[in-house]
C-alpha atoms as a PDB file:
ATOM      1  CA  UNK A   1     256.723 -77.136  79.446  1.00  0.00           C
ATOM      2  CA  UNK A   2     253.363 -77.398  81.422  1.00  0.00           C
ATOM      3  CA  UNK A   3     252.064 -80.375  79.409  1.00  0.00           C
ATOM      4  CA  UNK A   4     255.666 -82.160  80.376  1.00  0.00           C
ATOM      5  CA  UNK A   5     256.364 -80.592  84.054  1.00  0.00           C
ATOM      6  CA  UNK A   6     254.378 -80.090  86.961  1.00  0.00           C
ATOM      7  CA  UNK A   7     255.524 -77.881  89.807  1.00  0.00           C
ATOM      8  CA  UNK A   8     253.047 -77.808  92.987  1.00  0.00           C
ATOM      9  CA  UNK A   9     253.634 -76.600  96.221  1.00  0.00           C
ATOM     10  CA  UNK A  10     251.348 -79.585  98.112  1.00  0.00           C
ATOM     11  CA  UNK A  11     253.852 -82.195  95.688  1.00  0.00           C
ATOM     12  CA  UNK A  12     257.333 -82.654  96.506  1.00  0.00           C
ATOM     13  CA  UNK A  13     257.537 -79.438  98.172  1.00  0.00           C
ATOM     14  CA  UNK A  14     257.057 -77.662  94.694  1.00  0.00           C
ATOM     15  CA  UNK A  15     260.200 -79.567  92.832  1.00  0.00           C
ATOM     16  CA  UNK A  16     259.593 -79.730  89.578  1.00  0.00           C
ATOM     17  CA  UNK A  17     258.257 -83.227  89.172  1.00  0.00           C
ATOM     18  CA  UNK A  18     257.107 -85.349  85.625  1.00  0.00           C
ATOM     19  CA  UNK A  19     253.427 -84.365  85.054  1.00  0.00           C
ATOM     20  CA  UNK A  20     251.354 -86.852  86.903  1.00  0.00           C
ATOM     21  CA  UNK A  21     254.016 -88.616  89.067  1.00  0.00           C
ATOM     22  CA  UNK A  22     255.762 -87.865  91.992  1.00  0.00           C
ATOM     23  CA  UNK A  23     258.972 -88.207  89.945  1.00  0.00           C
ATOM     24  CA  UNK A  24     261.317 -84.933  90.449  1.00  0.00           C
ATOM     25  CA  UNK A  25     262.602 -84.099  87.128  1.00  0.00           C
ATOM     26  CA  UNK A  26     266.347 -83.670  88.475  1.00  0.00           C
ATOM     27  CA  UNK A  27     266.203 -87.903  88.789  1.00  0.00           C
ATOM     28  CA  UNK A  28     266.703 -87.924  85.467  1.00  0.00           C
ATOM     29  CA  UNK A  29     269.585 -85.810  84.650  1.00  0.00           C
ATOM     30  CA  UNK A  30     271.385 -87.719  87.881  1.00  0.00           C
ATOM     31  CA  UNK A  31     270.934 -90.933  86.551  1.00  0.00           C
ATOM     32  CA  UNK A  32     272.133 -89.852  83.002  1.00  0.00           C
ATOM     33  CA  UNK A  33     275.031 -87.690  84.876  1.00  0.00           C
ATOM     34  CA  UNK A  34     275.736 -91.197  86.340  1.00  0.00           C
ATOM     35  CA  UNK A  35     275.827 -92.692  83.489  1.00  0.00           C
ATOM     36  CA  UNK A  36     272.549 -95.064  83.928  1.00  0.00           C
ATOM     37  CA  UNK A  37     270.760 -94.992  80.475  1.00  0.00           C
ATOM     38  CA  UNK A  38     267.499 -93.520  79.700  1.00  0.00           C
ATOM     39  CA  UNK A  39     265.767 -96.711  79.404  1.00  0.00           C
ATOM     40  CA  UNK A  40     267.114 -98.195  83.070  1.00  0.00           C
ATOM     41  CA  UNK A  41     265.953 -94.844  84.165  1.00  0.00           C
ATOM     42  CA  UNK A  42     262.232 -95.670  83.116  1.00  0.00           C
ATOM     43  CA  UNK A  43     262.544 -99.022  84.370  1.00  0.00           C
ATOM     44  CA  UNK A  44     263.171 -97.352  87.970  1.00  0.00           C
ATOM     45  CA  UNK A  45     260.203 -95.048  87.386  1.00  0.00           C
ATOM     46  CA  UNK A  46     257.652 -96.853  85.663  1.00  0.00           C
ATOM     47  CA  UNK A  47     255.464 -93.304  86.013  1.00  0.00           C
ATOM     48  CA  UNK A  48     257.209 -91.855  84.155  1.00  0.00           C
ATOM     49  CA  UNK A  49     257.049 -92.085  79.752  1.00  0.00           C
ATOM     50  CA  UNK A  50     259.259 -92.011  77.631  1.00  0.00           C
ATOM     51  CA  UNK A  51     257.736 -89.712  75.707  1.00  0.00           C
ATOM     52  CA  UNK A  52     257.779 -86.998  78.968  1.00  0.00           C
ATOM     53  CA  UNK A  53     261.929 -87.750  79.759  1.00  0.00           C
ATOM     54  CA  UNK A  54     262.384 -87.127  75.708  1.00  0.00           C
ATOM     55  CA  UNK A  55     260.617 -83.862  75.898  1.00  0.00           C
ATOM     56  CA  UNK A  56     262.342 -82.938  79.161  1.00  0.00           C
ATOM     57  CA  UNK A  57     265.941 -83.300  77.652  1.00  0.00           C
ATOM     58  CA  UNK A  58     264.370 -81.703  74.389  1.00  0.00           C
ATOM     59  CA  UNK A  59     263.259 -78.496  76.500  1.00  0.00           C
ATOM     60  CA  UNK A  60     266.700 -78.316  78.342  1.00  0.00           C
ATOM     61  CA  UNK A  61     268.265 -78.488  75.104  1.00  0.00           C
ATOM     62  CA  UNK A  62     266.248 -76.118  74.118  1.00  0.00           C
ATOM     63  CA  UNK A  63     267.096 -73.515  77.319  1.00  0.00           C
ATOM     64  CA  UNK A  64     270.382 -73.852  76.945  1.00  0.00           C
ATOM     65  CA  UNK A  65     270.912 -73.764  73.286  1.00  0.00           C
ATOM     66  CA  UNK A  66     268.474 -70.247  73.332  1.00  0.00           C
ATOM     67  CA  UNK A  67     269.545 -67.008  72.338  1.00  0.00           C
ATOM     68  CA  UNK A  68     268.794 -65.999  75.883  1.00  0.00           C
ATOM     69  CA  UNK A  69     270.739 -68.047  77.690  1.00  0.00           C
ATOM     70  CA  UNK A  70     273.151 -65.334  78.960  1.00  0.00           C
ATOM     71  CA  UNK A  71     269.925 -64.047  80.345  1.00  0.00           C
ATOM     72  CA  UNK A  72     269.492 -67.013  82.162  1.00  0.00           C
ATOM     73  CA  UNK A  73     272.642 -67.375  83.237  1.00  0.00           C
ATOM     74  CA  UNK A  74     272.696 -63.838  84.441  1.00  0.00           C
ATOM     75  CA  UNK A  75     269.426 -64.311  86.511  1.00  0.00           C
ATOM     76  CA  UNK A  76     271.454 -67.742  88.443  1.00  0.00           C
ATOM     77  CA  UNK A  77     273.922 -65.747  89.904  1.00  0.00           C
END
């Protein structure tokens, strides 16, 4: 996760941001939630690679396909 996402107090108040940029990760999933496609997304951050947004919705996937999801969704609440 660290090679992909950066989270830093002194950089967007600590949002989890794309490694490098100033990019918060959750601009991704809103422009897929809004149907914009993965490749329009990178257009409208250039900072961003293609290779970090893959790995970011491959690590989500991963979360909340995980045996310990419950665990995670315990921990929200």
């Amino acid at each position: 996760i660290k090679e992909y996402i950066s989270i830093d107090k002194e950089v967007m108040s600590g949002q989890p941001v794309f490694k490098g940029t100033r990019v918060a990760v959750e601009s991704l999933f809103w422009h897929l939630e809004k149907g914009i496609s993965l490749d329009q997304f990178l257009e409208d951050f250039p900072t961003v690679t293609k290779e970090q947004a893959i790995a970011v919705l491959e690590i989500a996937g991963k979360i909340l396909t995980s045996k310990d999801i419950e665990k995670i969704y315990a921990s929200a609440a």
